[in-house]
PDBML (XML) file of the C-alpha atoms, coordinates in Angstrom:
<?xml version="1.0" encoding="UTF-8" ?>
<PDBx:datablock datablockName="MODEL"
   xmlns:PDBx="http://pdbml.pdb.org/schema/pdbx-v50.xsd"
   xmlns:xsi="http://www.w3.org/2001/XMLSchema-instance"
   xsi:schemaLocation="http://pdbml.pdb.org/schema/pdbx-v50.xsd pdbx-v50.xsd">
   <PDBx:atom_siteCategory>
      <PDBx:atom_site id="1">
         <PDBx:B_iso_or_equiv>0.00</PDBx:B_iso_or_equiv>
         <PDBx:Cartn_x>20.788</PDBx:Cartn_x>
         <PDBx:Cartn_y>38.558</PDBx:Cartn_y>
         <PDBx:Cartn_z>48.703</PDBx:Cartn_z>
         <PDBx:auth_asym_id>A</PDBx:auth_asym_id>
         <PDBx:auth_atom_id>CA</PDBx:auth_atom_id>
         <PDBx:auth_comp_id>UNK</PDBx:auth_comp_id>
         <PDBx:auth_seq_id>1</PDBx:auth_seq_id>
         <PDBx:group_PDB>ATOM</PDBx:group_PDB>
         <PDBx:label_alt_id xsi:nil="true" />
         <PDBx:label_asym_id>A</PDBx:label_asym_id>
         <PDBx:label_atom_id>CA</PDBx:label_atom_id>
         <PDBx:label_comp_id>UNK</PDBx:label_comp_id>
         <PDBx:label_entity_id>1</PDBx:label_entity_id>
         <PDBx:label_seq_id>1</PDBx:label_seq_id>
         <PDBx:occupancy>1.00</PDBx:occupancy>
         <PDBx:pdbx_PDB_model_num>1</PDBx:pdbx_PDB_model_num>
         <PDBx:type_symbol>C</PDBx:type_symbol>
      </PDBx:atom_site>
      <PDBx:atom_site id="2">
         <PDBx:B_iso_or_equiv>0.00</PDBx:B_iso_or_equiv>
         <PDBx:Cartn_x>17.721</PDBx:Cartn_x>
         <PDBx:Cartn_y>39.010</PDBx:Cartn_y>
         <PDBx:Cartn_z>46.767</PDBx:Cartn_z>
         <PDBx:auth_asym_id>A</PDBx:auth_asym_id>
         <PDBx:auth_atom_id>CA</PDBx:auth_atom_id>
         <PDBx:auth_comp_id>UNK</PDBx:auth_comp_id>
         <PDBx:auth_seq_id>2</PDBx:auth_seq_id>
         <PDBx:group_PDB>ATOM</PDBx:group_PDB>
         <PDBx:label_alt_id xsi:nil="true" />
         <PDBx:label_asym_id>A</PDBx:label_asym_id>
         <PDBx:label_atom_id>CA</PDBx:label_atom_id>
         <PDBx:label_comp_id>UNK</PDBx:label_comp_id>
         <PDBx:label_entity_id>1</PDBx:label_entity_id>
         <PDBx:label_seq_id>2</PDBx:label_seq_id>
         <PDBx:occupancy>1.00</PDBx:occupancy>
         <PDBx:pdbx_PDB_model_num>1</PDBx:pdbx_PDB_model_num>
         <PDBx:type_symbol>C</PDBx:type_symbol>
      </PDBx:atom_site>
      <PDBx:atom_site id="3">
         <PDBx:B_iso_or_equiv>0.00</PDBx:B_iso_or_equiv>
         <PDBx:Cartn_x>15.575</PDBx:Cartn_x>
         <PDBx:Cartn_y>36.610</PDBx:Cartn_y>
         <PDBx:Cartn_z>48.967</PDBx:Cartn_z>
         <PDBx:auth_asym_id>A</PDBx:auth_asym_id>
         <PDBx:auth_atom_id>CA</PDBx:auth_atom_id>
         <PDBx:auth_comp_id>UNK</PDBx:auth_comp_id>
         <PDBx:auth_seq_id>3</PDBx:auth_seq_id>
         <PDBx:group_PDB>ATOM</PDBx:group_PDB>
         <PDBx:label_alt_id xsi:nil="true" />
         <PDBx:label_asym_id>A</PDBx:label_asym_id>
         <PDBx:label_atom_id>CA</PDBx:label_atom_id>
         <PDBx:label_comp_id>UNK</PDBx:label_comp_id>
         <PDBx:label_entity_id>1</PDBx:label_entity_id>
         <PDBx:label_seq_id>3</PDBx:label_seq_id>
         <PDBx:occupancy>1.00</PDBx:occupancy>
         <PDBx:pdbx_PDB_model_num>1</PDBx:pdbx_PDB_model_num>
         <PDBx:type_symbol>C</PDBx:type_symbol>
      </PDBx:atom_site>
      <PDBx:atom_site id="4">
         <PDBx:B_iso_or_equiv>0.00</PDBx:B_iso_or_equiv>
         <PDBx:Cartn_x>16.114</PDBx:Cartn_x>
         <PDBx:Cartn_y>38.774</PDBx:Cartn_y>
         <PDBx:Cartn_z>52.013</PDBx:Cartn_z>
         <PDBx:auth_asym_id>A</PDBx:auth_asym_id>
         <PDBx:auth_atom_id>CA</PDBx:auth_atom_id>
         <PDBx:auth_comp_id>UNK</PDBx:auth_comp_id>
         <PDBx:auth_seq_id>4</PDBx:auth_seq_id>
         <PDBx:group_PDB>ATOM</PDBx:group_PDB>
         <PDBx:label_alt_id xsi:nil="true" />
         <PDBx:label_asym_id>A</PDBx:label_asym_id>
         <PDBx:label_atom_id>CA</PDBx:label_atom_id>
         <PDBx:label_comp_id>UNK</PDBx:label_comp_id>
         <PDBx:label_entity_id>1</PDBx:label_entity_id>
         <PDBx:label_seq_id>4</PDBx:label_seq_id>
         <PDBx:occupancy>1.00</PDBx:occupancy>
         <PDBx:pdbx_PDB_model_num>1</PDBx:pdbx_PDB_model_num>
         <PDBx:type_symbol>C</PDBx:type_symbol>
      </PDBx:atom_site>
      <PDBx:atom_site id="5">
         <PDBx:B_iso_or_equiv>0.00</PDBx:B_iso_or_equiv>
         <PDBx:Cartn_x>13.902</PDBx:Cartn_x>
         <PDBx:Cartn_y>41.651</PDBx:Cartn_y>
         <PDBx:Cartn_z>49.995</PDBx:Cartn_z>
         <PDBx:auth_asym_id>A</PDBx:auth_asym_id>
         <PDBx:auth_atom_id>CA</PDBx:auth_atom_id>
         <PDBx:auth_comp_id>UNK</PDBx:auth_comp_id>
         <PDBx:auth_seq_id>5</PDBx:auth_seq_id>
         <PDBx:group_PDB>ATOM</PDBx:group_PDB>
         <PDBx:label_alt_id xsi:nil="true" />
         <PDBx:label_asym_id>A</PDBx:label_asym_id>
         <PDBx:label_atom_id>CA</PDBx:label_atom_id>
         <PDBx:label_comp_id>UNK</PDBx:label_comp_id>
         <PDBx:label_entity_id>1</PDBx:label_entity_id>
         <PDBx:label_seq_id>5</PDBx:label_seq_id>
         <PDBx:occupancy>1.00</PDBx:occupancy>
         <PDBx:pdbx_PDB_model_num>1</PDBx:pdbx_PDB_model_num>
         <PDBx:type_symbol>C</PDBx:type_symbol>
      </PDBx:atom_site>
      <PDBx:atom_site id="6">
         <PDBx:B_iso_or_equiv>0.00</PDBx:B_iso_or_equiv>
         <PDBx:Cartn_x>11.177</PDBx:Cartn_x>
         <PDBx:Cartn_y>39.160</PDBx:Cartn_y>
         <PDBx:Cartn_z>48.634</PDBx:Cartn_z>
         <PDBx:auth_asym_id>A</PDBx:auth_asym_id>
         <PDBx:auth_atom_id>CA</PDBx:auth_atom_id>
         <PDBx:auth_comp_id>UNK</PDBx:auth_comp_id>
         <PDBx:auth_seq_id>6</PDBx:auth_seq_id>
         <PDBx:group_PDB>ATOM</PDBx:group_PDB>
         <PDBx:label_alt_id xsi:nil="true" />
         <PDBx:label_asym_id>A</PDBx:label_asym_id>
         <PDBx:label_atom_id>CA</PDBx:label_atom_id>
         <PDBx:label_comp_id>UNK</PDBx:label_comp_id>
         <PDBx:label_entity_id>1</PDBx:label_entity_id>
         <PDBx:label_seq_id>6</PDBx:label_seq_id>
         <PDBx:occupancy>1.00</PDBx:occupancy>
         <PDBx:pdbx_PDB_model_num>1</PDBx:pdbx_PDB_model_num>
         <PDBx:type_symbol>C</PDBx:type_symbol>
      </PDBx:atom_site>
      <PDBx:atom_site id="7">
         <PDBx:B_iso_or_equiv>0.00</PDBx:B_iso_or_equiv>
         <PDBx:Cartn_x>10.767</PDBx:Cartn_x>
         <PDBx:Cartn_y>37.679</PDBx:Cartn_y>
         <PDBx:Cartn_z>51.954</PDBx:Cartn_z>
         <PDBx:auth_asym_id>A</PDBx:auth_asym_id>
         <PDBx:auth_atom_id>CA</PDBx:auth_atom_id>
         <PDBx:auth_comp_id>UNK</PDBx:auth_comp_id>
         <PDBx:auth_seq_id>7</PDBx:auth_seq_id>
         <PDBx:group_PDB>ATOM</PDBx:group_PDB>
         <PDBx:label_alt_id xsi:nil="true" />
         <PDBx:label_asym_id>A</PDBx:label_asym_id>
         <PDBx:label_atom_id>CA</PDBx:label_atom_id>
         <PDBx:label_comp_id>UNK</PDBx:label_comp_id>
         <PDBx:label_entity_id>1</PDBx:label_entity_id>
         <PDBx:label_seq_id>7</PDBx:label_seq_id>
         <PDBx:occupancy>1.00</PDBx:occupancy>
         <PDBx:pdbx_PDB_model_num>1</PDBx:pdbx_PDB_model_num>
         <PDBx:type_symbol>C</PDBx:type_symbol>
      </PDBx:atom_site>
      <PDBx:atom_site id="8">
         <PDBx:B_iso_or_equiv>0.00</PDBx:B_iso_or_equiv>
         <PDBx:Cartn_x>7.018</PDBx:Cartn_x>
         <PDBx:Cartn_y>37.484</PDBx:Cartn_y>
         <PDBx:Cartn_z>52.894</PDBx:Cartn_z>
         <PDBx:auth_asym_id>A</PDBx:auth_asym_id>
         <PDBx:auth_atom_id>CA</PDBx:auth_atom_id>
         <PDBx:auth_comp_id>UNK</PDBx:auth_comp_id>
         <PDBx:auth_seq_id>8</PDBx:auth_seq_id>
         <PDBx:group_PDB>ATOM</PDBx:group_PDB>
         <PDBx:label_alt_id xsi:nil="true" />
         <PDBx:label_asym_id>A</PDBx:label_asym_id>
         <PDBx:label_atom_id>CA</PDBx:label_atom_id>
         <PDBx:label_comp_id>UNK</PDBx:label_comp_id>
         <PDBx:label_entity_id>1</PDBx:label_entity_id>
         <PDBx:label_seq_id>8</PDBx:label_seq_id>
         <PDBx:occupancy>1.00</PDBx:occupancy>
         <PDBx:pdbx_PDB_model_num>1</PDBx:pdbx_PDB_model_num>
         <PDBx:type_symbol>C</PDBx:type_symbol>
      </PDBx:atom_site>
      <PDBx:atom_site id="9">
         <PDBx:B_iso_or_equiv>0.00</PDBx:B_iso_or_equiv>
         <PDBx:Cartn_x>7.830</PDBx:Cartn_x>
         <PDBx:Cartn_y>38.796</PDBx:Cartn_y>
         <PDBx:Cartn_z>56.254</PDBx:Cartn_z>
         <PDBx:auth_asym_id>A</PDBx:auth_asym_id>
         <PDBx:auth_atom_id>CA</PDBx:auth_atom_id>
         <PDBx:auth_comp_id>UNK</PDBx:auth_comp_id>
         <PDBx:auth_seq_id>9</PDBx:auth_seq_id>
         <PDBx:group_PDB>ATOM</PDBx:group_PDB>
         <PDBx:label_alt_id xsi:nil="true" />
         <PDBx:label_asym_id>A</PDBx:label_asym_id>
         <PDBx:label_atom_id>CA</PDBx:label_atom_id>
         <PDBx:label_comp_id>UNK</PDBx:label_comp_id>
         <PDBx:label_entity_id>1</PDBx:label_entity_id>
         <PDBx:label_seq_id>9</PDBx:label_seq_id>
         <PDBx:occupancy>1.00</PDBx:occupancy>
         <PDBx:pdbx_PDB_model_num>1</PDBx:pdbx_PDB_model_num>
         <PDBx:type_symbol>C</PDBx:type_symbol>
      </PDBx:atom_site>
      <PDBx:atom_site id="10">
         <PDBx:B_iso_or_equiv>0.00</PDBx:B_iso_or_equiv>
         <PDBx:Cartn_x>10.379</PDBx:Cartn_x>
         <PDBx:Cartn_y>40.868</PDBx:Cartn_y>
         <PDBx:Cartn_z>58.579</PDBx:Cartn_z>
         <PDBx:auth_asym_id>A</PDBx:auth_asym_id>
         <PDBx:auth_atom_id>CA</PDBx:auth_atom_id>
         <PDBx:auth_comp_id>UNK</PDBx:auth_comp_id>
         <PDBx:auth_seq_id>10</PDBx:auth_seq_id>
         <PDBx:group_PDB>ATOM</PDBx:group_PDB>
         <PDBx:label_alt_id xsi:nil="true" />
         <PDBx:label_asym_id>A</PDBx:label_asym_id>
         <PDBx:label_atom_id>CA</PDBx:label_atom_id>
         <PDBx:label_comp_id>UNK</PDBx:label_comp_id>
         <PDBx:label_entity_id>1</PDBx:label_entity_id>
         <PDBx:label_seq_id>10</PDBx:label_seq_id>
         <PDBx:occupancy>1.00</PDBx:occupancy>
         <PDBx:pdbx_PDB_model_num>1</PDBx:pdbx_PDB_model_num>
         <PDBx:type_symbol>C</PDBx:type_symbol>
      </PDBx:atom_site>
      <PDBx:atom_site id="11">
         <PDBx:B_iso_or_equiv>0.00</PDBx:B_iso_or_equiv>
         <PDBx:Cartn_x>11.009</PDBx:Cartn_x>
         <PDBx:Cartn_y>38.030</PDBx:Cartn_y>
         <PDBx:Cartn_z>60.612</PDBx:Cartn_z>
         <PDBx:auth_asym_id>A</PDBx:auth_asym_id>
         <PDBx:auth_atom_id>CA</PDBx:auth_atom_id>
         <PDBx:auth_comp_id>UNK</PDBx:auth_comp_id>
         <PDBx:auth_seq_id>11</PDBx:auth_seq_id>
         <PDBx:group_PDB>ATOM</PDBx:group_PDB>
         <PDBx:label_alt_id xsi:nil="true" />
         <PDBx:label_asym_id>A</PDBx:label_asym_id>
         <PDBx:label_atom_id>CA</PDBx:label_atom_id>
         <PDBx:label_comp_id>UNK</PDBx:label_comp_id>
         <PDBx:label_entity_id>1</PDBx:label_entity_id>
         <PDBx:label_seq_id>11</PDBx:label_seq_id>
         <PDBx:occupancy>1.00</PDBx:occupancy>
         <PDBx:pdbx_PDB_model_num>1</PDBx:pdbx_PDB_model_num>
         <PDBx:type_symbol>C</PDBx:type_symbol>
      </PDBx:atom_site>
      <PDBx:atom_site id="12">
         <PDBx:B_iso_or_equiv>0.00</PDBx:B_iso_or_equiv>
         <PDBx:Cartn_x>11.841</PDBx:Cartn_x>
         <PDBx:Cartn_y>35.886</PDBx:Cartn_y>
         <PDBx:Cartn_z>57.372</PDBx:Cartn_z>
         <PDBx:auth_asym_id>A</PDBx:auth_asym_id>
         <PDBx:auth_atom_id>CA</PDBx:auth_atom_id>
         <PDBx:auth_comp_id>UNK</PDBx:auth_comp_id>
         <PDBx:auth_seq_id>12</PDBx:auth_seq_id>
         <PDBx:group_PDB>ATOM</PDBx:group_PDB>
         <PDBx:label_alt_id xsi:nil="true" />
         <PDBx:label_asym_id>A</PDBx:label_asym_id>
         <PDBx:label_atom_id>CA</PDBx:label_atom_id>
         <PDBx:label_comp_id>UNK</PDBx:label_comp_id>
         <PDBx:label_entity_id>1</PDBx:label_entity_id>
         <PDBx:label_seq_id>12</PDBx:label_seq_id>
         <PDBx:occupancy>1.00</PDBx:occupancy>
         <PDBx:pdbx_PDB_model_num>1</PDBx:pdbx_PDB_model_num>
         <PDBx:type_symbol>C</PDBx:type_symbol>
      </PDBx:atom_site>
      <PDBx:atom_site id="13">
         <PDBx:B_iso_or_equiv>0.00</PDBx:B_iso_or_equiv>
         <PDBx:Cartn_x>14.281</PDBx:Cartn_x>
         <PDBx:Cartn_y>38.550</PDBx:Cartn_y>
         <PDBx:Cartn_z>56.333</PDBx:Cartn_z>
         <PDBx:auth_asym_id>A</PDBx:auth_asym_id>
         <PDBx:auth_atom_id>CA</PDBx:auth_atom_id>
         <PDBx:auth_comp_id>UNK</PDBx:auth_comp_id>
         <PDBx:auth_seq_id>13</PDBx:auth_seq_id>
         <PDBx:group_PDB>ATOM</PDBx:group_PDB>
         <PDBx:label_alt_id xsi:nil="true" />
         <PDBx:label_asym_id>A</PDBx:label_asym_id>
         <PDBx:label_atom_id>CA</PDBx:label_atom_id>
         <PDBx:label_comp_id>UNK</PDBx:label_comp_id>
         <PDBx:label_entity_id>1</PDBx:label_entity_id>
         <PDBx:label_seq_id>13</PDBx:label_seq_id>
         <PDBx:occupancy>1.00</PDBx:occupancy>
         <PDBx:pdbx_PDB_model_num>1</PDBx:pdbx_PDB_model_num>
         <PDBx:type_symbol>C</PDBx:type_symbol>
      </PDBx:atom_site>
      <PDBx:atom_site id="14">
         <PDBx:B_iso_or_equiv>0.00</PDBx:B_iso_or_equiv>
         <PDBx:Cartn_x>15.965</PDBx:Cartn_x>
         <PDBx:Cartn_y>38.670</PDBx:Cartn_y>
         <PDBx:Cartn_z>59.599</PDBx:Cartn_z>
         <PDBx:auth_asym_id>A</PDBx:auth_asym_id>
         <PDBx:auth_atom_id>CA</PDBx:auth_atom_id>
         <PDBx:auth_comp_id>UNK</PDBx:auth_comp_id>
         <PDBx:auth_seq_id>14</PDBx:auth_seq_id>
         <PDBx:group_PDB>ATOM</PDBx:group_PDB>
         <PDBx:label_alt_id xsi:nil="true" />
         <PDBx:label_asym_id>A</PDBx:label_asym_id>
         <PDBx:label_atom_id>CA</PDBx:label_atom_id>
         <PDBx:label_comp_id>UNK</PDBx:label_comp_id>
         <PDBx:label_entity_id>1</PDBx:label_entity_id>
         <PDBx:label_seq_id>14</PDBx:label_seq_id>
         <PDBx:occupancy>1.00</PDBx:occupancy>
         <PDBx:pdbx_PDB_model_num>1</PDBx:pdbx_PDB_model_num>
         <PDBx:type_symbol>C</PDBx:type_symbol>
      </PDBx:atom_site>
      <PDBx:atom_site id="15">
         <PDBx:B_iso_or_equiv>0.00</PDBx:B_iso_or_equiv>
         <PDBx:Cartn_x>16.558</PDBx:Cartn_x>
         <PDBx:Cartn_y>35.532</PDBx:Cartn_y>
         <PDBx:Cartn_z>59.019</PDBx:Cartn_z>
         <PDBx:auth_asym_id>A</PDBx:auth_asym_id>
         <PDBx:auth_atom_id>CA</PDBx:auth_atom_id>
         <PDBx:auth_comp_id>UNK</PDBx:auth_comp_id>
         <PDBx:auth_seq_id>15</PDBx:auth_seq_id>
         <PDBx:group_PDB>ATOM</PDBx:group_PDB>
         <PDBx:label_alt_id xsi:nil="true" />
         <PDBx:label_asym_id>A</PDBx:label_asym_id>
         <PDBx:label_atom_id>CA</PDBx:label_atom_id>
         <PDBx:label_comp_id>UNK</PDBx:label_comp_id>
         <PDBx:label_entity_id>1</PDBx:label_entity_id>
         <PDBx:label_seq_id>15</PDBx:label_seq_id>
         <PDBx:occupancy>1.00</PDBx:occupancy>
         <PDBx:pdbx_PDB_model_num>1</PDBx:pdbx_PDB_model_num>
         <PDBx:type_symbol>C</PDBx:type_symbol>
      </PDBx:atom_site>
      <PDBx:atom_site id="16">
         <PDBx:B_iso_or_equiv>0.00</PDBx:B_iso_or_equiv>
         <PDBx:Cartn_x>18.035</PDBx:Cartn_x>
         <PDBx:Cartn_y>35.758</PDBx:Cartn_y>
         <PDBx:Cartn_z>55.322</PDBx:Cartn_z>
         <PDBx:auth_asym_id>A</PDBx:auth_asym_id>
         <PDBx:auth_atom_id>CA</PDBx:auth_atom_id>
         <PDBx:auth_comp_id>UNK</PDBx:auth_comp_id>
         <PDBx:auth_seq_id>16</PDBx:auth_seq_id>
         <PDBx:group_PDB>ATOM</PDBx:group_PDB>
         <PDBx:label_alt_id xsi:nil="true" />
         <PDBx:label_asym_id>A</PDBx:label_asym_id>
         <PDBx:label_atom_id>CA</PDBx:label_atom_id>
         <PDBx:label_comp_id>UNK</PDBx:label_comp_id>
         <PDBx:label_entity_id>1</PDBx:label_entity_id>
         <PDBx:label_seq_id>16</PDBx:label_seq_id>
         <PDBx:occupancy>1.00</PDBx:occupancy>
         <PDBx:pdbx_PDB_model_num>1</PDBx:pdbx_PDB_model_num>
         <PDBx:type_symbol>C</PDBx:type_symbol>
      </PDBx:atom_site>
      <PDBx:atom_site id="17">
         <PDBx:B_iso_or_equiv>0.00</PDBx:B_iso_or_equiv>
         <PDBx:Cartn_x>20.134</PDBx:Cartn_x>
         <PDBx:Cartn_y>38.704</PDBx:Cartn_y>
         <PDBx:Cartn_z>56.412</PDBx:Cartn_z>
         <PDBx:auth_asym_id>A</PDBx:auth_asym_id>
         <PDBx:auth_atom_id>CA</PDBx:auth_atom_id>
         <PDBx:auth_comp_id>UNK</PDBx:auth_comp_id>
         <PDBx:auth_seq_id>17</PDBx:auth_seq_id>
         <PDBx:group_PDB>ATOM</PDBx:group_PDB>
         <PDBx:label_alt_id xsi:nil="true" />
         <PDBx:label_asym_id>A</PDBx:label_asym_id>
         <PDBx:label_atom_id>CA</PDBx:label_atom_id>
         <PDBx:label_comp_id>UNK</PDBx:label_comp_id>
         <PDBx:label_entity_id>1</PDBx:label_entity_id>
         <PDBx:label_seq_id>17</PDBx:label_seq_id>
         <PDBx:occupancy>1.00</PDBx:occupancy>
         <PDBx:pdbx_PDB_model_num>1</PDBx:pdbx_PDB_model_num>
         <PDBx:type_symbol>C</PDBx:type_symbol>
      </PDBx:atom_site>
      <PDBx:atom_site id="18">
         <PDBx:B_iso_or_equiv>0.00</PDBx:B_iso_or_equiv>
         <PDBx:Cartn_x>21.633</PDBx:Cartn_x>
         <PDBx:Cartn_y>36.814</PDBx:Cartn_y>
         <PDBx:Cartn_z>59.905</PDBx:Cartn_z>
         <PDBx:auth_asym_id>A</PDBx:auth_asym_id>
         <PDBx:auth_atom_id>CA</PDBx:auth_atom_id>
         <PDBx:auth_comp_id>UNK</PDBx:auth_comp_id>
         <PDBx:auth_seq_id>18</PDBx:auth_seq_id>
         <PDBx:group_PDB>ATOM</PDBx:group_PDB>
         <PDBx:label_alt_id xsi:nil="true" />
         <PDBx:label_asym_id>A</PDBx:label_asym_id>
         <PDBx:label_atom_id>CA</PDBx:label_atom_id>
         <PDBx:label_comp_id>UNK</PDBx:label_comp_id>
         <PDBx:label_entity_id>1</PDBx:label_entity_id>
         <PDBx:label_seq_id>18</PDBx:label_seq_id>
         <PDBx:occupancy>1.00</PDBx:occupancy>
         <PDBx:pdbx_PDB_model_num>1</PDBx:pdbx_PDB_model_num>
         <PDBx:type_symbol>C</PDBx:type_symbol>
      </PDBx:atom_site>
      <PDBx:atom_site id="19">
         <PDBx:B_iso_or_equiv>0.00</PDBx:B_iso_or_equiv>
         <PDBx:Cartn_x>22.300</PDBx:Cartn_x>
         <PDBx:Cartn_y>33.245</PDBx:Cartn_y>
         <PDBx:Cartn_z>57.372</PDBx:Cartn_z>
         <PDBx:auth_asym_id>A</PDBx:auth_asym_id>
         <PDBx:auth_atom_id>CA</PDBx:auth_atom_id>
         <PDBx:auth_comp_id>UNK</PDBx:auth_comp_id>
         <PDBx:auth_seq_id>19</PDBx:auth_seq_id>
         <PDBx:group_PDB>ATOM</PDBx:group_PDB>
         <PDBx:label_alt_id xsi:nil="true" />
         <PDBx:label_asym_id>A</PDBx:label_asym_id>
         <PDBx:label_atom_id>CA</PDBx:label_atom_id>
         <PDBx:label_comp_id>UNK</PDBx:label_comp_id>
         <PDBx:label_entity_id>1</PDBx:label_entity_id>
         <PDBx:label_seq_id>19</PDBx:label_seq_id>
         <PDBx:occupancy>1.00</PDBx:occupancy>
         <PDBx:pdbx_PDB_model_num>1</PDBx:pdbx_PDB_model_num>
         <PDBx:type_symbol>C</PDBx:type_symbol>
      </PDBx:atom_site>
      <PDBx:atom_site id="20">
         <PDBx:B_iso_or_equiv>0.00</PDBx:B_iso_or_equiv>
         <PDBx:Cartn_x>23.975</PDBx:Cartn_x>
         <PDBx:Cartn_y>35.912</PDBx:Cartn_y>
         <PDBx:Cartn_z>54.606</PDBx:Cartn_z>
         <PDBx:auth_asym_id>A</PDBx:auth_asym_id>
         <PDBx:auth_atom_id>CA</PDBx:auth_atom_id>
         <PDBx:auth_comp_id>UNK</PDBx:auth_comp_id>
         <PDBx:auth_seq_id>20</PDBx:auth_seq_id>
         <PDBx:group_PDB>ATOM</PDBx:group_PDB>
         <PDBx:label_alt_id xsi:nil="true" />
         <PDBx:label_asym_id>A</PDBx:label_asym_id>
         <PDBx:label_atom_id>CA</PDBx:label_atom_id>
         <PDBx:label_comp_id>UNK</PDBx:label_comp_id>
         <PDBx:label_entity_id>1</PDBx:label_entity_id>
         <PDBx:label_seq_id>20</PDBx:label_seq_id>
         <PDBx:occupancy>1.00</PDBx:occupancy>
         <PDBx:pdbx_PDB_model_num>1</PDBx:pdbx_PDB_model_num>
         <PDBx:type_symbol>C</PDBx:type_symbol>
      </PDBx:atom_site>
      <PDBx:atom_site id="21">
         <PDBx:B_iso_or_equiv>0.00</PDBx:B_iso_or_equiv>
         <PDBx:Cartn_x>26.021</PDBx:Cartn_x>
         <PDBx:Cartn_y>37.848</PDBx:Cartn_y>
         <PDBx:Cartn_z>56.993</PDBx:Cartn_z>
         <PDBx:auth_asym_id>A</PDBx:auth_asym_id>
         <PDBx:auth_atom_id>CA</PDBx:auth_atom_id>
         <PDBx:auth_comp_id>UNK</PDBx:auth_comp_id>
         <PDBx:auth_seq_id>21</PDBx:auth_seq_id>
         <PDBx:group_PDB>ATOM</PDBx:group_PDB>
         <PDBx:label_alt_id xsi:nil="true" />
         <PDBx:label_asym_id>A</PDBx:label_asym_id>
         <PDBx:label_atom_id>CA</PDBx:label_atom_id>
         <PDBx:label_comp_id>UNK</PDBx:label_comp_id>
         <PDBx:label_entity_id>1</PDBx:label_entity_id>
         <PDBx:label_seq_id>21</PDBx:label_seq_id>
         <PDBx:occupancy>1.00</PDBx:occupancy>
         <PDBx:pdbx_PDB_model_num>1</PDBx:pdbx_PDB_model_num>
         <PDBx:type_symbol>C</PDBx:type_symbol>
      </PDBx:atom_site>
      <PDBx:atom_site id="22">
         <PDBx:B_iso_or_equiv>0.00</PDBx:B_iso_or_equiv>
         <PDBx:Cartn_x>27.318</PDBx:Cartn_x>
         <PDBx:Cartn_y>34.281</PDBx:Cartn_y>
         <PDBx:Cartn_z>58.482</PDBx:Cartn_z>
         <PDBx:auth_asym_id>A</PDBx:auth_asym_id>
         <PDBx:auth_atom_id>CA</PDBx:auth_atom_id>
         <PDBx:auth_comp_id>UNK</PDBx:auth_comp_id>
         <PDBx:auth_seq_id>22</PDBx:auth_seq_id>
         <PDBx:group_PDB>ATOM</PDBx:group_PDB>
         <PDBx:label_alt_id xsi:nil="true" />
         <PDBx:label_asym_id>A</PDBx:label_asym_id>
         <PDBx:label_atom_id>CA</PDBx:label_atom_id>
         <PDBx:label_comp_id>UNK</PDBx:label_comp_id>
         <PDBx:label_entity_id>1</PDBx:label_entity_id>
         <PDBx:label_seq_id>22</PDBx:label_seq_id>
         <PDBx:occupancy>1.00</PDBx:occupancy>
         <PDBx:pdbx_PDB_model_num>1</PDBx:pdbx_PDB_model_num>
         <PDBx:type_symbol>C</PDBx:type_symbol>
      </PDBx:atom_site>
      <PDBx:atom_site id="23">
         <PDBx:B_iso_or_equiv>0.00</PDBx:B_iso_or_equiv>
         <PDBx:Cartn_x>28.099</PDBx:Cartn_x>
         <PDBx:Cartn_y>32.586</PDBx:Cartn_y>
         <PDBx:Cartn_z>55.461</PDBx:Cartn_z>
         <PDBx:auth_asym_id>A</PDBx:auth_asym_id>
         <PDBx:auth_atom_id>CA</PDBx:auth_atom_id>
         <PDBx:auth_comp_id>UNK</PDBx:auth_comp_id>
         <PDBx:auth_seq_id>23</PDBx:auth_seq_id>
         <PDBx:group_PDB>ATOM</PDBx:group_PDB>
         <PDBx:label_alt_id xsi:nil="true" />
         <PDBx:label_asym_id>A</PDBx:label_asym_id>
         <PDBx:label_atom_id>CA</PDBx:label_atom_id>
         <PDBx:label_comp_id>UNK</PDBx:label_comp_id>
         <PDBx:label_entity_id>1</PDBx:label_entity_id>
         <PDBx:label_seq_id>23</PDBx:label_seq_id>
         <PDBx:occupancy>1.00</PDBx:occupancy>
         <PDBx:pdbx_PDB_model_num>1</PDBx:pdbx_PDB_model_num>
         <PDBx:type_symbol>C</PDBx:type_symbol>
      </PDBx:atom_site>
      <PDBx:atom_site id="24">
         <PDBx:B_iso_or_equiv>0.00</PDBx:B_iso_or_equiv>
         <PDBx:Cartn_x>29.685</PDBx:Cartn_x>
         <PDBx:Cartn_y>35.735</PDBx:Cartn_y>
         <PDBx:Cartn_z>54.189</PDBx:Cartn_z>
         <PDBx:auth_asym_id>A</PDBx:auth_asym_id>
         <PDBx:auth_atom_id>CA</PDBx:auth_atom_id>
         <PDBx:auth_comp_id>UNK</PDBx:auth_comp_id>
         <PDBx:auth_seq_id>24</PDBx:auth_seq_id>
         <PDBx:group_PDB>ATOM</PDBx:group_PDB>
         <PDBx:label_alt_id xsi:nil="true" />
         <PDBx:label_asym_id>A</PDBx:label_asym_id>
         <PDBx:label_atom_id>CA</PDBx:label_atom_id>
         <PDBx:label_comp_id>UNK</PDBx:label_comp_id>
         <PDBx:label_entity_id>1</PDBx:label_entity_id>
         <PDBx:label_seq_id>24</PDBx:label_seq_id>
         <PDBx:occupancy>1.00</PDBx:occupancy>
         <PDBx:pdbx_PDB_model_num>1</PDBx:pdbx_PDB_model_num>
         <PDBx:type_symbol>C</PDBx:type_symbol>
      </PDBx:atom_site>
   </PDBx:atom_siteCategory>
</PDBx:datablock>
């Protein structure tokens, strides 16, 4: 959860929050 806030962009945390809402 944390890596979708310390991503070094928005894109990046897109993709953190898309792969944590799937496996979730």
């Amino acid at each position: 959860l944390a890596g979708i806030w310390t991503s070094l962009t928005l894109e990046e945390a897109r993709t953190q929050l898309a792969a944590f809402k799937g496996k979730y």
